[in-house]
N, C-alpha and C. Protein backbone atom coordinates (compact mmCIF):
# COMPACT_ATOMS: atom_id res chain seq x y z
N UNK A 1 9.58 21.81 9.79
CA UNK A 1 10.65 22.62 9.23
C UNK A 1 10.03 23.68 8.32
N UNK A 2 10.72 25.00 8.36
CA UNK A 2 9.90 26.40 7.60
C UNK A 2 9.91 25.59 6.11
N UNK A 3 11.32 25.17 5.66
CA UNK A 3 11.79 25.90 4.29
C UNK A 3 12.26 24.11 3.92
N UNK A 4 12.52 23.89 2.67
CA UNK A 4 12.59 22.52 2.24
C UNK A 4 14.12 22.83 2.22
N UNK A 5 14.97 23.72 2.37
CA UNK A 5 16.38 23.46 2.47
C UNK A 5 16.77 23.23 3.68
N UNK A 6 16.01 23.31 5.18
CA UNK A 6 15.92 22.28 6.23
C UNK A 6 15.83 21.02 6.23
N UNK A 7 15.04 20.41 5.20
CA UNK A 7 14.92 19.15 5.03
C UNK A 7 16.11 19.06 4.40
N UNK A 8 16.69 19.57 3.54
CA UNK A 8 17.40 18.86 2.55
C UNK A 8 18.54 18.77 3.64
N UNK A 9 19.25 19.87 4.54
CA UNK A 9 20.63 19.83 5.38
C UNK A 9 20.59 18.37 6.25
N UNK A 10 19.23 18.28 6.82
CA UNK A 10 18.95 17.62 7.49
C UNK A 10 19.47 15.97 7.83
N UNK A 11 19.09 15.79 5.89
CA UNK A 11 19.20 14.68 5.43
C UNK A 11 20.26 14.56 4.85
N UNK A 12 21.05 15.47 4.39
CA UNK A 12 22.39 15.78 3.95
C UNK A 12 23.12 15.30 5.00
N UNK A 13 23.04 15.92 5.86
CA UNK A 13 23.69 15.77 7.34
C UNK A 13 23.63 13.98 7.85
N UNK A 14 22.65 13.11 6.95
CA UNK A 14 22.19 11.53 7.62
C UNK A 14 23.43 10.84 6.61
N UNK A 15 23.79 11.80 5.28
CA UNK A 15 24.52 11.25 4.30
C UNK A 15 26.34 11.18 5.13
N UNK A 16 26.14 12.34 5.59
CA UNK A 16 27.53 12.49 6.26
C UNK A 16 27.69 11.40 7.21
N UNK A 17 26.95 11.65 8.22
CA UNK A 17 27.06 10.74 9.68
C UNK A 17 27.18 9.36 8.89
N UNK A 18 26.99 9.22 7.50
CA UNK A 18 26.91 7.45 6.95
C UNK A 18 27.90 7.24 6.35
N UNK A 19 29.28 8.18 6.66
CA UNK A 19 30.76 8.12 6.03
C UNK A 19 30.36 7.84 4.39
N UNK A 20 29.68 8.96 3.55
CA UNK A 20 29.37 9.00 2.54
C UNK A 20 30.83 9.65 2.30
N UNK A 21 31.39 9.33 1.38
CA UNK A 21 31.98 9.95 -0.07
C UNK A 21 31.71 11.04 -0.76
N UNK A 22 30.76 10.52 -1.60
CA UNK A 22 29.81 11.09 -2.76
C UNK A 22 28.72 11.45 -2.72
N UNK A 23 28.58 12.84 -2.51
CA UNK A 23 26.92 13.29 -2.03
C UNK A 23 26.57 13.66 -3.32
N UNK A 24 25.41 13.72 -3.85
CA UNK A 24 24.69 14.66 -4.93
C UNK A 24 23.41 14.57 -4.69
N UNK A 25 22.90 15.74 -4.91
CA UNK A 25 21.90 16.56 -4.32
C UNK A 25 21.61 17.19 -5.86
N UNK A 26 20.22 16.93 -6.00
CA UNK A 26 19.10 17.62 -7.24
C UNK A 26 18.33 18.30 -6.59
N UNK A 27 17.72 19.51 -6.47
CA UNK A 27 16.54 20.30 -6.70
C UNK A 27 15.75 20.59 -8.06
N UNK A 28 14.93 19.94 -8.53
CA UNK A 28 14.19 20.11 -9.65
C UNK A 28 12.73 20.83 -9.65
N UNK A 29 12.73 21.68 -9.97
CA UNK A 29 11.41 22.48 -9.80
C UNK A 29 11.02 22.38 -11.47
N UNK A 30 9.75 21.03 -11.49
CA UNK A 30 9.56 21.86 -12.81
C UNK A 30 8.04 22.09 -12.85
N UNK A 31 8.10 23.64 -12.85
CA UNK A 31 6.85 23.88 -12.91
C UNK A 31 5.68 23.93 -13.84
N UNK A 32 6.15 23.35 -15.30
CA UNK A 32 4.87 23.25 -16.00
C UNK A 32 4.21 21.54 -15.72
N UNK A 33 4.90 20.78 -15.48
CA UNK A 33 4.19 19.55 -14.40
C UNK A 33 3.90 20.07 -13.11
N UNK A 34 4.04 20.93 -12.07
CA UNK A 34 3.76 21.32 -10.85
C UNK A 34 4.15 19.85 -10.23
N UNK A 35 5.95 19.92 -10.24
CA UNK A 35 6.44 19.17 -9.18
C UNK A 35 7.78 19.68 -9.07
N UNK A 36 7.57 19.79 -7.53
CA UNK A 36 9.26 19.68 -7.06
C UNK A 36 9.95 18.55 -7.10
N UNK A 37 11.24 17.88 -7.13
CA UNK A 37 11.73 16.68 -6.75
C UNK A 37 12.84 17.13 -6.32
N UNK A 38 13.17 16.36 -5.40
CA UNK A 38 14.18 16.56 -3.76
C UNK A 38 15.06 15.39 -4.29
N UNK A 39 16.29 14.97 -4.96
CA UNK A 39 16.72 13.49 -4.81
C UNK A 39 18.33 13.79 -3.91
N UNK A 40 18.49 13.20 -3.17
CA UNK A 40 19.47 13.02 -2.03
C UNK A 40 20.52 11.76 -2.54
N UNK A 41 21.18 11.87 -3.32
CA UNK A 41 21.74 10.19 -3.28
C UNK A 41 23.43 10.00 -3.03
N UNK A 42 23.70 9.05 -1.79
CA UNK A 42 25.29 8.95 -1.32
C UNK A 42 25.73 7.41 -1.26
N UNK A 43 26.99 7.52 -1.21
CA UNK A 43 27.32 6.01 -1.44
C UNK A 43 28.06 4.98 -0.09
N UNK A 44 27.03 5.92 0.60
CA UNK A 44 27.71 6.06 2.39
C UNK A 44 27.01 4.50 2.37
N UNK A 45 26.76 4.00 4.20
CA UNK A 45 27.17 2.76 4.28
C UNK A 45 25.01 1.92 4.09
N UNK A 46 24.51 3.03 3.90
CA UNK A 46 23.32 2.71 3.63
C UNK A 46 22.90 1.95 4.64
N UNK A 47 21.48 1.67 4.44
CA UNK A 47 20.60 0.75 5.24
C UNK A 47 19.97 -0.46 5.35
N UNK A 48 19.93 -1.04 6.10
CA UNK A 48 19.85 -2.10 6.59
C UNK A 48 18.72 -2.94 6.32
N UNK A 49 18.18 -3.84 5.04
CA UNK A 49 17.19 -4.12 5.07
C UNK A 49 15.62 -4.55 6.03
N UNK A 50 16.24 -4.64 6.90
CA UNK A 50 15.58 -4.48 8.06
C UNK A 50 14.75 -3.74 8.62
N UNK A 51 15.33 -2.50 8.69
CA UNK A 51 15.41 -0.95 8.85
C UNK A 51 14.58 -0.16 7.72
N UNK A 52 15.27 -0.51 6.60
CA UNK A 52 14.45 0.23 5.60
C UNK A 52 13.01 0.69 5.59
N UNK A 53 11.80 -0.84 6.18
CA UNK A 53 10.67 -0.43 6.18
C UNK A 53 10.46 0.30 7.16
N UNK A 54 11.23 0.65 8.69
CA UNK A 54 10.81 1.44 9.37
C UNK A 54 11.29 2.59 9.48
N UNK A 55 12.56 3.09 8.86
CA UNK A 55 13.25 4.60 8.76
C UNK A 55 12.19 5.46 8.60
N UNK A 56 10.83 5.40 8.02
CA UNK A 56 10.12 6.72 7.63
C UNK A 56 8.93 7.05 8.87
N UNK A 57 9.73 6.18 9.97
CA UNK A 57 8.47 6.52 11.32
C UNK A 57 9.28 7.60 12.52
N UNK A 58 8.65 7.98 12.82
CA UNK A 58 9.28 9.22 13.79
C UNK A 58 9.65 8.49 14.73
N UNK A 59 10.94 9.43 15.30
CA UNK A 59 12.13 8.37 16.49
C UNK A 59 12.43 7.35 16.18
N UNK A 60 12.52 6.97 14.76
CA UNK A 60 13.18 5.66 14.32
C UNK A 60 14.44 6.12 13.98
N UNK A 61 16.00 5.40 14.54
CA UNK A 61 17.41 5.92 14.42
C UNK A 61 17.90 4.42 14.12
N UNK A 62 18.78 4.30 13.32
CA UNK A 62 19.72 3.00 13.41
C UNK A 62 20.90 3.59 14.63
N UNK A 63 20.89 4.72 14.91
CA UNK A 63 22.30 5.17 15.54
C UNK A 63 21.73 5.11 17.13
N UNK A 64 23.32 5.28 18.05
CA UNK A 64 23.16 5.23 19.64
C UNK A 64 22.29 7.22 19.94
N UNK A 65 21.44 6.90 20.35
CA UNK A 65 20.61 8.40 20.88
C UNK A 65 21.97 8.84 21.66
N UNK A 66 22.89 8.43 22.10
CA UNK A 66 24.23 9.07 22.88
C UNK A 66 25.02 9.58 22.05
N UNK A 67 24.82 9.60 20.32
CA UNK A 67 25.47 10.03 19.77
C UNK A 67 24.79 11.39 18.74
N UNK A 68 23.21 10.58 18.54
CA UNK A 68 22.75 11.76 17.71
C UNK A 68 21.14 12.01 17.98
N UNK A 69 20.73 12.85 17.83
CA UNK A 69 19.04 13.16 18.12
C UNK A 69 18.06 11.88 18.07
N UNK A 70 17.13 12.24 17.38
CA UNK A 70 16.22 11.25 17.86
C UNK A 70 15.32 10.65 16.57
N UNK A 71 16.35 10.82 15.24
CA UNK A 71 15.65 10.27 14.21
C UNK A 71 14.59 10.99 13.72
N UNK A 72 14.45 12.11 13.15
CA UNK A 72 13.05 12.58 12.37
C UNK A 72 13.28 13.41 11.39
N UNK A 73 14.17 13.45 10.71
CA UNK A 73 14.16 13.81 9.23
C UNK A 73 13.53 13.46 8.08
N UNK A 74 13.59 11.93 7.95
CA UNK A 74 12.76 11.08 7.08
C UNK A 74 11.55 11.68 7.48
N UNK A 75 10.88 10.79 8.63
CA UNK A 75 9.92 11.07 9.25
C UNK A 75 8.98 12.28 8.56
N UNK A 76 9.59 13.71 9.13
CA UNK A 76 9.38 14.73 8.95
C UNK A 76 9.07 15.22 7.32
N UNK A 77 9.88 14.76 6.49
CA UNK A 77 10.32 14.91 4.79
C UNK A 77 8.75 14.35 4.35
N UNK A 78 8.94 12.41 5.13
CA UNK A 78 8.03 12.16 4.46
C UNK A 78 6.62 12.91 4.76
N UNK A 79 6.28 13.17 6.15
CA UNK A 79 5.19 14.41 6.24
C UNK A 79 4.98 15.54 5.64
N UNK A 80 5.89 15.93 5.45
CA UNK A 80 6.21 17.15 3.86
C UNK A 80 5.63 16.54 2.98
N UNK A 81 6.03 15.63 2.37
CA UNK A 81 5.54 15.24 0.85
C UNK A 81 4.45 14.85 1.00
N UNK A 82 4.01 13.85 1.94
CA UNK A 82 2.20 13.93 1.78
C UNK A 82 1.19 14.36 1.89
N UNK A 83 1.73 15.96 2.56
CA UNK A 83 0.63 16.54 2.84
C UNK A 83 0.93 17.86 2.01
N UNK A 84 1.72 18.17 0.72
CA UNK A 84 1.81 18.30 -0.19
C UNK A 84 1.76 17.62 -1.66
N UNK A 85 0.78 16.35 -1.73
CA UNK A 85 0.53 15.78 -3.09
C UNK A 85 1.69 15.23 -3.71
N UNK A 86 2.14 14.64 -2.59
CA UNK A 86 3.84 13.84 -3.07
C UNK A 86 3.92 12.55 -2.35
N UNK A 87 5.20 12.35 -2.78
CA UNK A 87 5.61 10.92 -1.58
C UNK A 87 7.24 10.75 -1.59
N UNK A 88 7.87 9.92 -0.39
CA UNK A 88 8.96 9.99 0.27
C UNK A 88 9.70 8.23 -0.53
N UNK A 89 10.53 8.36 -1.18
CA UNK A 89 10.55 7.13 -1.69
C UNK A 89 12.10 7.16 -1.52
N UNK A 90 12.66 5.95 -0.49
CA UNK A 90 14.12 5.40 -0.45
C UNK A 90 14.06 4.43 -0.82
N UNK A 91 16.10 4.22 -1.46
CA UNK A 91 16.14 3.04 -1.90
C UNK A 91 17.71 2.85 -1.32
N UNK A 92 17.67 1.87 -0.71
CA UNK A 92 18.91 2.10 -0.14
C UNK A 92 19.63 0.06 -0.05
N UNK A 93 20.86 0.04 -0.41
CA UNK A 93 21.64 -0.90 -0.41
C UNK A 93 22.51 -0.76 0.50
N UNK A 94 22.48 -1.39 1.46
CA UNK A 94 23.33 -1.53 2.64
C UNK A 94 25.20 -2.12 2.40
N UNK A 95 26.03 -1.32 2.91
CA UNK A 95 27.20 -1.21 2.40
C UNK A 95 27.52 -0.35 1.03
N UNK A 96 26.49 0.46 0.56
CA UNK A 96 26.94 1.05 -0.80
C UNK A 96 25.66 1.97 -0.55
N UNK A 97 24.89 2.53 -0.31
CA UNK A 97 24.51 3.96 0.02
C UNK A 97 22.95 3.95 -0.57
N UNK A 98 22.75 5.43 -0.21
CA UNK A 98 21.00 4.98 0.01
C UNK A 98 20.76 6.49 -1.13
N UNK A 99 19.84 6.59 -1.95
CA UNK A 99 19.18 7.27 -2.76
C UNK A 99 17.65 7.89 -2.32
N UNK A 100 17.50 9.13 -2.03
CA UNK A 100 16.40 9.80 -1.23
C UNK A 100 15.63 10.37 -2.41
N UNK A 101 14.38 10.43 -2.35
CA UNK A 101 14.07 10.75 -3.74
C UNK A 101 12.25 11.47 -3.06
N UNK A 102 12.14 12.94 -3.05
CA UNK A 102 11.11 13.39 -2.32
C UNK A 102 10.35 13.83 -3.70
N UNK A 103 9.16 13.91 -3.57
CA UNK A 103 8.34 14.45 -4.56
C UNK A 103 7.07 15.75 -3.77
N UNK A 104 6.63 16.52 -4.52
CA UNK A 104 5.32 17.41 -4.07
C UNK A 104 4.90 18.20 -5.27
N UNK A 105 3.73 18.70 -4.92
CA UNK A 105 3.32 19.22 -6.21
C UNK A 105 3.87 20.86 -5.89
N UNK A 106 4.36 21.35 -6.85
CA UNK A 106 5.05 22.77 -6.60
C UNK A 106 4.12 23.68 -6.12
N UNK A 107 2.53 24.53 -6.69
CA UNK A 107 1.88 24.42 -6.06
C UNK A 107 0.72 24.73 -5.04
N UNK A 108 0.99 23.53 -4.49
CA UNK A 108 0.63 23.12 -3.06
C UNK A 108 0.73 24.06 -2.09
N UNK A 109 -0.37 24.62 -1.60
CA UNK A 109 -0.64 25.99 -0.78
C UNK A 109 0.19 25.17 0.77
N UNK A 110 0.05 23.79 0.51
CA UNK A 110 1.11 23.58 2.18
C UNK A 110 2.63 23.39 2.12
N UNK A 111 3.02 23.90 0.36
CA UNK A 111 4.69 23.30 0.20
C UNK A 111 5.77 24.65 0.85
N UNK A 112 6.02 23.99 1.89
CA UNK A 112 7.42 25.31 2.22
C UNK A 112 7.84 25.46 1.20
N UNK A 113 8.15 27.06 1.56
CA UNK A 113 9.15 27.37 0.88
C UNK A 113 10.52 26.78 0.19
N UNK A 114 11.21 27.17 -0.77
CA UNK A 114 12.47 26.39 -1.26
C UNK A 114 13.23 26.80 0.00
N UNK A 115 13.79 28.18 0.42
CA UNK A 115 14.74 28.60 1.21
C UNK A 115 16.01 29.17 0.39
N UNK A 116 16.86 29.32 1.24
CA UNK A 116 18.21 30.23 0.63
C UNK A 116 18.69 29.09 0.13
N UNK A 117 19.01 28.26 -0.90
CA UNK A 117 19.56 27.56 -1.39
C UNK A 117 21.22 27.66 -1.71
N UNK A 118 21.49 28.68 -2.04
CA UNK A 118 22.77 29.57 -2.15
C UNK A 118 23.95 28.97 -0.70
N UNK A 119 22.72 29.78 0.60
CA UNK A 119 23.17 29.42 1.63
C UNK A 119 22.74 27.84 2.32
N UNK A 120 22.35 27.05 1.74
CA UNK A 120 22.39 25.43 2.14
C UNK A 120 23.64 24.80 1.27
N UNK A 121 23.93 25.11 -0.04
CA UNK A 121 24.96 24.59 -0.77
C UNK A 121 26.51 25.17 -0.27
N UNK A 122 26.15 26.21 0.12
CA UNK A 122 27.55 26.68 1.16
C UNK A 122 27.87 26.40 1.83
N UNK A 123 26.73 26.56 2.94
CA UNK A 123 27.11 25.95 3.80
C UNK A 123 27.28 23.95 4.41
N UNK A 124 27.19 23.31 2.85
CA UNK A 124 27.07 22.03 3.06
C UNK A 124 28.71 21.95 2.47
N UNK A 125 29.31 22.37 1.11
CA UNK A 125 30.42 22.62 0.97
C UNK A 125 31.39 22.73 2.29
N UNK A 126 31.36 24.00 3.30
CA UNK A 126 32.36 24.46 3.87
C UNK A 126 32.23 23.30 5.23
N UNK A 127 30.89 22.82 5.74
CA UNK A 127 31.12 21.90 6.54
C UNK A 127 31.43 20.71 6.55
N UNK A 128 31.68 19.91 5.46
CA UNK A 128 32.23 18.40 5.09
C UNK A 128 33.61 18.98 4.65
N UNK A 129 34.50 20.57 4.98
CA UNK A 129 35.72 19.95 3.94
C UNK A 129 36.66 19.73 4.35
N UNK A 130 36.09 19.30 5.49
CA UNK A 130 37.79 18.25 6.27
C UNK A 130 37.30 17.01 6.37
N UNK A 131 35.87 16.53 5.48
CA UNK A 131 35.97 15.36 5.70
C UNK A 131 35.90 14.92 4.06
N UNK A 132 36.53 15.34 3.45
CA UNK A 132 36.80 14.96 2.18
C UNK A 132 35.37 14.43 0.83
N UNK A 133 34.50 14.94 1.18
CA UNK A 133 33.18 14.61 0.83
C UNK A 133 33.43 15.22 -0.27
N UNK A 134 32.62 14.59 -1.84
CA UNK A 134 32.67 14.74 -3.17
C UNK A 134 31.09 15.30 -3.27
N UNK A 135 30.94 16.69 -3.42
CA UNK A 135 29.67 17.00 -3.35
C UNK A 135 29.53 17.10 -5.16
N UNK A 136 28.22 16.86 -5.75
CA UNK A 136 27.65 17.19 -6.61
C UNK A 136 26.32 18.18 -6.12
N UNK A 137 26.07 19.23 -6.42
CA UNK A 137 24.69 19.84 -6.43
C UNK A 137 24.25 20.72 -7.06
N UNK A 138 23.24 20.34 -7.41
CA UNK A 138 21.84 20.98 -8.79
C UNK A 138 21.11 21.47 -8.53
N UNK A 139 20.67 22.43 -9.07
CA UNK A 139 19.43 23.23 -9.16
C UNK A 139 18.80 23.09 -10.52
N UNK A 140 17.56 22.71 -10.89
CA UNK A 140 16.86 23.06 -12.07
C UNK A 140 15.61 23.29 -11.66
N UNK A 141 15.23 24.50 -12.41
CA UNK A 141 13.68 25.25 -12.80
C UNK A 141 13.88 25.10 -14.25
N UNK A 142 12.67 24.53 -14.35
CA UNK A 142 12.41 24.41 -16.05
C UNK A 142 13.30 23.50 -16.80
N UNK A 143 13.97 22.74 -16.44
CA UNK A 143 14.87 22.05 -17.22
C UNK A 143 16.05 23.11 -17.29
N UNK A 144 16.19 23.93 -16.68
CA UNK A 144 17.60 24.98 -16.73
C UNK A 144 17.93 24.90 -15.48
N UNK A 145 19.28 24.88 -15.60
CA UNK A 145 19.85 24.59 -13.99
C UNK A 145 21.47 25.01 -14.50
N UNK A 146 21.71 24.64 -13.35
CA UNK A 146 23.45 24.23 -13.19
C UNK A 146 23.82 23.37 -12.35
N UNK A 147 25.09 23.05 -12.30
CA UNK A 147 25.56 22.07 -11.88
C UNK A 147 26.96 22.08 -10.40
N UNK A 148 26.71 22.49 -9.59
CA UNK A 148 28.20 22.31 -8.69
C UNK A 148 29.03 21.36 -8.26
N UNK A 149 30.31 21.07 -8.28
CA UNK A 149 31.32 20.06 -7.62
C UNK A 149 32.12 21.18 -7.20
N UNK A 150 32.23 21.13 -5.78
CA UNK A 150 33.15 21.00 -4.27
C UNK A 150 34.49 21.28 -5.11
N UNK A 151 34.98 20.39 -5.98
CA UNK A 151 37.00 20.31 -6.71
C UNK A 151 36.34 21.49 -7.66
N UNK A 152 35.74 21.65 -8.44
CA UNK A 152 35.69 22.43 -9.61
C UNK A 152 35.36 23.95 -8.91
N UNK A 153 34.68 24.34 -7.89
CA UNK A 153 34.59 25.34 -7.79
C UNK A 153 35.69 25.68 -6.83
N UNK A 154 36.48 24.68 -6.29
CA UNK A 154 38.12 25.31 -5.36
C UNK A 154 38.63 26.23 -6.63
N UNK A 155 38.42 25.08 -7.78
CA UNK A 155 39.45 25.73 -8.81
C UNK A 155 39.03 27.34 -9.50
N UNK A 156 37.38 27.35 -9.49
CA UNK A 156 37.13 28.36 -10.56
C UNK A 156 37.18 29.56 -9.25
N UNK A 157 37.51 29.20 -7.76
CA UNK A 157 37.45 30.37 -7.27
C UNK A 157 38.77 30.65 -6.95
N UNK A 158 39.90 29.60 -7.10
CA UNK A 158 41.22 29.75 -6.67
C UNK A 158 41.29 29.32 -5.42
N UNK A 159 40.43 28.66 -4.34
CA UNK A 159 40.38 28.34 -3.01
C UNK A 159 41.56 27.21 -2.95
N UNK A 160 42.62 27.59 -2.20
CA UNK A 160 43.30 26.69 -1.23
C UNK A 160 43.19 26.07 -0.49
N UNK A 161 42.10 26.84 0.67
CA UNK A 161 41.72 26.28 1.69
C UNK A 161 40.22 26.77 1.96
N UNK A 162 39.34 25.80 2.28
CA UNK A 162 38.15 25.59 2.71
C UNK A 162 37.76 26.46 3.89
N UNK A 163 39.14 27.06 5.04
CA UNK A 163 39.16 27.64 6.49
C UNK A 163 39.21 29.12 6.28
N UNK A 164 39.42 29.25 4.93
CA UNK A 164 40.14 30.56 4.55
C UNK A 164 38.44 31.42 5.19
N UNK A 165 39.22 32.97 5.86
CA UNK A 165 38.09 33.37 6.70
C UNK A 165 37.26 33.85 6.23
N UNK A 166 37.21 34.31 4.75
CA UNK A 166 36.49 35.36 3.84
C UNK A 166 35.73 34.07 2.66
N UNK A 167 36.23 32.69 2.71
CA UNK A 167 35.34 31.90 1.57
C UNK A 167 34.07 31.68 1.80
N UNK A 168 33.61 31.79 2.88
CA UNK A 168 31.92 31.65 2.68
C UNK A 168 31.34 32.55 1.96
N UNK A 169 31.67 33.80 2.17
CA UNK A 169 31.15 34.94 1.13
C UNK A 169 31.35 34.95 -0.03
N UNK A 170 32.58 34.05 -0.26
CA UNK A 170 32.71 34.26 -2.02
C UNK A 170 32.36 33.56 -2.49
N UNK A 171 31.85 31.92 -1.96
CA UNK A 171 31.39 30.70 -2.01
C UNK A 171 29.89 31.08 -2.56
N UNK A 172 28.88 31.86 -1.35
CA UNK A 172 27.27 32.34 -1.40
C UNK A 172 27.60 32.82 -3.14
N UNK A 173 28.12 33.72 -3.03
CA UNK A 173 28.33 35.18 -3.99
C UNK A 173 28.57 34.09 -5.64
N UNK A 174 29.05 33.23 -5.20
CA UNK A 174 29.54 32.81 -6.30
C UNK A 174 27.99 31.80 -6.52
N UNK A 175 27.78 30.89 -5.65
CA UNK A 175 26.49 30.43 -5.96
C UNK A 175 24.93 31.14 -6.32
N UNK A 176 25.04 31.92 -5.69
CA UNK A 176 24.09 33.18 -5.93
C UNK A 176 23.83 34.05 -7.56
N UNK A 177 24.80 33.87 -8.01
CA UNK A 177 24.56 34.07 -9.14
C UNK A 177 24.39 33.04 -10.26
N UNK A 178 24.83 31.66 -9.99
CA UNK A 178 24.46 30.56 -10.95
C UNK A 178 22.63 30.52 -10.52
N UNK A 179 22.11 30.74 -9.15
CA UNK A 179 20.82 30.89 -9.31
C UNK A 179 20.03 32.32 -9.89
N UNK A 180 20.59 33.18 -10.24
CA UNK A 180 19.94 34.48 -10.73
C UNK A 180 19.62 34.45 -11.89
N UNK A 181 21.04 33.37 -12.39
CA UNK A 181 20.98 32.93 -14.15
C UNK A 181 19.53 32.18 -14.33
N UNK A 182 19.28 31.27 -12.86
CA UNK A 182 18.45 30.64 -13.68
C UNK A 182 16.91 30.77 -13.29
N UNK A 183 16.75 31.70 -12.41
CA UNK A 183 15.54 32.56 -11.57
C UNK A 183 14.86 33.68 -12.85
N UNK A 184 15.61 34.63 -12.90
CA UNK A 184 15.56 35.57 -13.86
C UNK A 184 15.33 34.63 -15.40
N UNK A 185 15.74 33.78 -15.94
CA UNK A 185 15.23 33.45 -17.15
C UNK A 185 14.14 32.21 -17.05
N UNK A 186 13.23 31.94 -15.91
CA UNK A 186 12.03 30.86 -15.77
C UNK A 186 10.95 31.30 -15.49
């Protein structure tokens, strides 16, 4: 994957398919330690102790291949983080949801790029919102960040509806500048 906001949809996307609820999503860049941290954590139906030790091997799926690809997100993430001076660490309770927690050194001449972040938080918003998903998501550089929830920004943008044809743009536009706040002062 180019950009680490591939990884993150990716795995975002493992939170959904797990009839998660409650997604929250951290990006922490702090660069006077030179580490990124990736933490993914939902309260979907989690994994299977069983399973757990083998989720981080490529083409490993708990799901029917008739329903979804072929398992390599983990996989893939965790290849990210180790060959960027990190590591891939889940913790997951089966029936109550699994906590993703990626590390790398910021850096790291092999760490993708962050990516449009703006456009991964948008577009993770507008595609769960018929399935009622409680997103939390963060950005921090430097210990400065902000904070998004899915209900709070219907309200601060006036959104009715999630379908409405013009909210992705005001959605970016609106996220786009909680990151300028915090780009421009790190």
């Amino acid at each position: 994957m180019r950009t680490l906001c591939q990884h993150i949809f990716d795995l975002a996307q493992n939170s959904i398919n797990a009839h998660a609820e409650n997604i929250h999503i951290i990006v922490d860049e702090d660069i006077a330690k030179n580490i990124v941290k990736i933490v993914i954590e939902d309260d979907g139906v989690g994994i299977k102790p069983e399973a757990l030790e083998r989720v981080k091997h490529a083409f490993f799926t708990t799901r029917s291949r008739k329903k979804r690809g072929v398992g390599l997100g983990l996989a893939l993430m965790d290849a990210t983080c180790k060959r960027c001076g990190g590591k891939l660490l889940i913790e997951s309770q089966y029936r109550y949801g699994t906590t993703i927690t990626a590390t790398m050194e910021y850096d790291n001449i092999d760490r993708p790029p962050l990516g449009d972040l703006a456009d991964l938080y948008t577009s993770l918003l507008l595609l769960s919102s018929e399935k009622k998903v409680i997103w939390t998501l963060e950005h921090k550089i430097n210990e400065k960040g902000y904070e998004l929830k899915n209900k709070i920004i219907r309200e601060q943008l006036n959104i009715i509806s999630f379908s409405y044809k013009g909210i992705r743009k005001d959605i970016y536009k609106y996220i786009l500048e909680k990151e300028k706040e915090i780009t421009n002062n790190s």
